[in-house]
N, C-alpha and C. Protein backbone atom coordinates (compact mmCIF):
# COMPACT_ATOMS: atom_id res chain seq x y z
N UNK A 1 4.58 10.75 8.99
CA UNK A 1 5.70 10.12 8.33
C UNK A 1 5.77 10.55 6.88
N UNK A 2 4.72 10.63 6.01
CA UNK A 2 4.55 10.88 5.05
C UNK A 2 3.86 11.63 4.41
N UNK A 3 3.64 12.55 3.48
CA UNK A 3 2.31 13.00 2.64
C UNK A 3 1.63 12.43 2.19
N UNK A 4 0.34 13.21 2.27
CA UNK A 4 -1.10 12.86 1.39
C UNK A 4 -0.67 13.33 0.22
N UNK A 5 -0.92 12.22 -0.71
CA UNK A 5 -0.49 12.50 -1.98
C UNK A 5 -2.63 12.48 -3.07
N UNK A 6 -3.13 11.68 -2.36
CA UNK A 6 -4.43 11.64 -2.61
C UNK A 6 -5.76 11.15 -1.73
N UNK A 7 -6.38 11.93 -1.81
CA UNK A 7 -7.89 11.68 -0.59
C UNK A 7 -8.63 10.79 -1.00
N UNK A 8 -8.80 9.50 -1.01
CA UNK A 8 -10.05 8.41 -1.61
C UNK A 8 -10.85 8.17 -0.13
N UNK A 9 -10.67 8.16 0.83
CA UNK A 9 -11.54 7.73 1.67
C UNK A 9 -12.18 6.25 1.73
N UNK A 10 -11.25 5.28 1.50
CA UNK A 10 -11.67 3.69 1.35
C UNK A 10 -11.92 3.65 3.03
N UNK A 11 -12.54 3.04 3.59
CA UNK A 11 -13.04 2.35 4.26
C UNK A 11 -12.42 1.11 4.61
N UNK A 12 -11.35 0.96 5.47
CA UNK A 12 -10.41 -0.25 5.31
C UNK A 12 -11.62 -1.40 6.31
N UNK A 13 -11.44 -2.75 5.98
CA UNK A 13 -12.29 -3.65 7.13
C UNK A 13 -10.84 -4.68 7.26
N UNK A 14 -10.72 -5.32 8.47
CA UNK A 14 -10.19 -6.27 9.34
C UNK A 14 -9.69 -7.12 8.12
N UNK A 15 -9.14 -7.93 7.97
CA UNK A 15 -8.68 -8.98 7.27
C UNK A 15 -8.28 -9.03 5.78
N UNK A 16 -8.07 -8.01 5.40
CA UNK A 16 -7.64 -7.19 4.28
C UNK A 16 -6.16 -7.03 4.46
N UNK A 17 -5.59 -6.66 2.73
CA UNK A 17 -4.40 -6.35 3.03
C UNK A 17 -4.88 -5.35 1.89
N UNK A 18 -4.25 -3.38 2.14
CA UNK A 18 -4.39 -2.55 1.06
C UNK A 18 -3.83 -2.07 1.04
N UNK A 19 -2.97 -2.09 -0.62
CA UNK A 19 -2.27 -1.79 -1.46
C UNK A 19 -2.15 -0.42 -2.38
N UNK A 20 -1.09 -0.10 -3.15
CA UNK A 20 -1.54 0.32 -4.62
C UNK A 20 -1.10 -0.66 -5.68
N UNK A 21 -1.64 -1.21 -6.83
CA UNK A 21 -1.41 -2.19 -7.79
C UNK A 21 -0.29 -1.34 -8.34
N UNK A 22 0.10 -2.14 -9.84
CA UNK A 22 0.64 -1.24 -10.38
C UNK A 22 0.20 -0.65 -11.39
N UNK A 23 -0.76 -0.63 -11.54
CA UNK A 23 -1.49 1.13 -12.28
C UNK A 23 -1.94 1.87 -11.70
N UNK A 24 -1.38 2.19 -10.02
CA UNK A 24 -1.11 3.10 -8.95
C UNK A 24 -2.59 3.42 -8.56
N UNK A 25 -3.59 2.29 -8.44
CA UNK A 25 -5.23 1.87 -7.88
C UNK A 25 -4.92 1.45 -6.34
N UNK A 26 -6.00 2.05 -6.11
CA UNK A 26 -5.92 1.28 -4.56
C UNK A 26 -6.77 -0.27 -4.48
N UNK A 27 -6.38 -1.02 -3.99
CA UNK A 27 -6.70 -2.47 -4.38
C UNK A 27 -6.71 -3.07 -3.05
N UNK A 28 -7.46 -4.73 -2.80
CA UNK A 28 -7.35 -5.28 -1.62
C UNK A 28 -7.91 -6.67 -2.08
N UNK A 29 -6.89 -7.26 -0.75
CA UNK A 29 -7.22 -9.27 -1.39
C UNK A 29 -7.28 -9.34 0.19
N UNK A 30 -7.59 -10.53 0.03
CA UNK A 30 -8.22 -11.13 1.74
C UNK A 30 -6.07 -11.32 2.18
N UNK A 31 -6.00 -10.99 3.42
CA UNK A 31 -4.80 -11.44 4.35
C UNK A 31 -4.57 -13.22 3.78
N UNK A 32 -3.61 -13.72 3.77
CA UNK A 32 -3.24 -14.99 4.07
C UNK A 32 -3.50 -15.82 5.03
N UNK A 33 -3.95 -16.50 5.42
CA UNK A 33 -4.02 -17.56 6.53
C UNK A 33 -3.49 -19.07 6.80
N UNK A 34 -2.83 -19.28 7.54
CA UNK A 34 -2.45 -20.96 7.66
C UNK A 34 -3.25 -21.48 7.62
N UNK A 35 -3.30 -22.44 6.30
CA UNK A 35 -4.41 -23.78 6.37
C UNK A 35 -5.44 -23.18 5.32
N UNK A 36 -5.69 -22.21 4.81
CA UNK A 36 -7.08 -21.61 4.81
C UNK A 36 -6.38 -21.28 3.13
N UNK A 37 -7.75 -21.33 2.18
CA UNK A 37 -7.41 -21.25 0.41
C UNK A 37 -8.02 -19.60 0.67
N UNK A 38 -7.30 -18.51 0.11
CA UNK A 38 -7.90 -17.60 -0.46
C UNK A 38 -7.66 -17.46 -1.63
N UNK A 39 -8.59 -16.36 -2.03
CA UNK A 39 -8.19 -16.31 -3.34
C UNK A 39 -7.44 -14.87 -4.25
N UNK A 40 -6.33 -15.04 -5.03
CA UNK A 40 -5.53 -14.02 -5.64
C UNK A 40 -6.02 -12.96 -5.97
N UNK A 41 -7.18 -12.94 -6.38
CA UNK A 41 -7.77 -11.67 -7.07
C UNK A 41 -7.89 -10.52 -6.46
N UNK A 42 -7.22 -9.70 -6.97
CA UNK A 42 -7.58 -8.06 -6.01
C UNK A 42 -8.59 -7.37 -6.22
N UNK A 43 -9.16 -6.57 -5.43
CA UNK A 43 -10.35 -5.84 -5.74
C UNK A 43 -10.01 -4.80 -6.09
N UNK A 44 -10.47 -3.42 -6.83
CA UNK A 44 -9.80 -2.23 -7.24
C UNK A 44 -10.95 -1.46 -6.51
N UNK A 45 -10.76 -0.68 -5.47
CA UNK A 45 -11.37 -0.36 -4.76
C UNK A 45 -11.98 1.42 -5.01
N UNK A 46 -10.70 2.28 -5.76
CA UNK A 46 -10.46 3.61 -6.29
C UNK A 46 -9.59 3.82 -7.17
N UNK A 47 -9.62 4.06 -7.86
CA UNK A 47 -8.90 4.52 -9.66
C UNK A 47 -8.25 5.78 -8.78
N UNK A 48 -7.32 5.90 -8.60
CA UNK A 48 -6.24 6.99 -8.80
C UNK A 48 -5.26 7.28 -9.55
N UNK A 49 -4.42 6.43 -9.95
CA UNK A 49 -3.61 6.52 -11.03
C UNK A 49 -2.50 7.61 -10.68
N UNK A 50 -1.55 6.83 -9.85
CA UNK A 50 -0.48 7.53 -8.80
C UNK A 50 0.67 7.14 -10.23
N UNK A 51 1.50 8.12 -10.28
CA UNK A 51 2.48 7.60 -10.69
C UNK A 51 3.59 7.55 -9.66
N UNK A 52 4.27 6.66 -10.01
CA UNK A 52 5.74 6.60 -8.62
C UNK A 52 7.01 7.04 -8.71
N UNK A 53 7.57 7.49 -8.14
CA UNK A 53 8.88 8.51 -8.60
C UNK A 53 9.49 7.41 -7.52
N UNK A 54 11.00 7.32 -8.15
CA UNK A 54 11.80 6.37 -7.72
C UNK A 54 12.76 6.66 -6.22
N UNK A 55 12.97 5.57 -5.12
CA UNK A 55 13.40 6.23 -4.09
C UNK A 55 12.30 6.57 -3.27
N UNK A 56 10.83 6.47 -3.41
CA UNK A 56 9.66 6.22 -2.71
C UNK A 56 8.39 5.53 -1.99
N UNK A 57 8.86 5.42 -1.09
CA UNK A 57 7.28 4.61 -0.68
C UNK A 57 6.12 5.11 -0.53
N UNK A 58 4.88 3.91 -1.31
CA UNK A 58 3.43 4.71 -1.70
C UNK A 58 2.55 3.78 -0.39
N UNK A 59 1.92 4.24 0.33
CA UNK A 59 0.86 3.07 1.20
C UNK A 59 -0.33 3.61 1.23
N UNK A 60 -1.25 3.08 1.77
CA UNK A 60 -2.78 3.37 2.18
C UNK A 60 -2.31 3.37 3.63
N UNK A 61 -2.98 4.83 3.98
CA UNK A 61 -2.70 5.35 5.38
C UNK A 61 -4.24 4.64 6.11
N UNK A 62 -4.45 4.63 7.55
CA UNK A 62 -5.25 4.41 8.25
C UNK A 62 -6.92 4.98 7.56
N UNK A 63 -6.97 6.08 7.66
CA UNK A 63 -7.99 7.32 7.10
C UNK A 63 -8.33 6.90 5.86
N UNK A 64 -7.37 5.73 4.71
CA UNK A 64 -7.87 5.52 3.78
C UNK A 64 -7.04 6.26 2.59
N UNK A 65 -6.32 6.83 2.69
CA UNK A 65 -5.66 8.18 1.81
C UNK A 65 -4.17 7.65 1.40
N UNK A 66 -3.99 7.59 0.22
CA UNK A 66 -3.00 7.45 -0.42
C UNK A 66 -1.50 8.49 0.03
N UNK A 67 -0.46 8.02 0.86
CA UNK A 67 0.60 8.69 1.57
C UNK A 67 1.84 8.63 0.34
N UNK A 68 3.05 8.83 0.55
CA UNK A 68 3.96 8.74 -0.07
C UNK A 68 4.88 9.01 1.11
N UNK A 69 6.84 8.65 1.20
CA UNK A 69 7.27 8.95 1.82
C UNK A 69 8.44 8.41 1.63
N UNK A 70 9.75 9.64 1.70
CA UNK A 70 11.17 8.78 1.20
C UNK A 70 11.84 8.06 1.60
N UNK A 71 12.18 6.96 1.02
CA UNK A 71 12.49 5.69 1.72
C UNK A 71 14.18 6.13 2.30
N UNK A 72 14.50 5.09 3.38
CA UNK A 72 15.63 5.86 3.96
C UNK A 72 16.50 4.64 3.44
N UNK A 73 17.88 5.11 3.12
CA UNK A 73 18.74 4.29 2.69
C UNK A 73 20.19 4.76 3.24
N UNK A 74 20.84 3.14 3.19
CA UNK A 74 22.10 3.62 3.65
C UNK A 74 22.28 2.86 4.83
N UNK A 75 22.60 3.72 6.38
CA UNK A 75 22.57 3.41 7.34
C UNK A 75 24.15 2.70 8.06
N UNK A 76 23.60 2.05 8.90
CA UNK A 76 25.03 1.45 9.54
C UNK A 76 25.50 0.10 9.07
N UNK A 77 26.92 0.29 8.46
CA UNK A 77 27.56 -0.81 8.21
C UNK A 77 27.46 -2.33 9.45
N UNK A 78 27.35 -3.95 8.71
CA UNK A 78 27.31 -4.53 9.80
C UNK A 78 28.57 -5.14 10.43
N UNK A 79 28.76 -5.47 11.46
CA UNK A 79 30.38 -6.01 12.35
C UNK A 79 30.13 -7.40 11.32
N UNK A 80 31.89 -7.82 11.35
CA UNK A 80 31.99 -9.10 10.59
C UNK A 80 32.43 -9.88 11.87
């Protein structure tokens, strides 16, 4: 879907949600749960320091690796 824009090799585990912050770090906070207190703080997991060009989406791919990929816009008008 997208390019490797950078190789960190994080190690994703189960119950995580991973991000890039915005000083373009790869980061991770526990998932949300019903009922259950976590807590806000993100972890900074790899210093990359992505900058973002506009009209793009940045994710953490499976493998751990920072992707990029152009977001699609537009599309089909809806019936009234």
């Amino acid at each position: 879907m997208g390019k490797v824009i950078a190789k960190t090799g994080v190690k994703r585990q189960a119950g995580y949600l991973y991000f890039l912050n915005k000083a373009g770090h790869v980061a991770r906070v526990p998932m949300a749960r019903s009922g259950k207190k976590t807590s806000k703080k993100q972890e900074v997991l790899a210093k990359v320091g992505v900058k973002r060009n506009t009209g793009h989406l940045y994710y953490v791919d499976g493998k751990g690796n920072v992707c990029e990929a152009v977001m699609q816009r537009g599309g089909r008008r809806k019936k009234r």
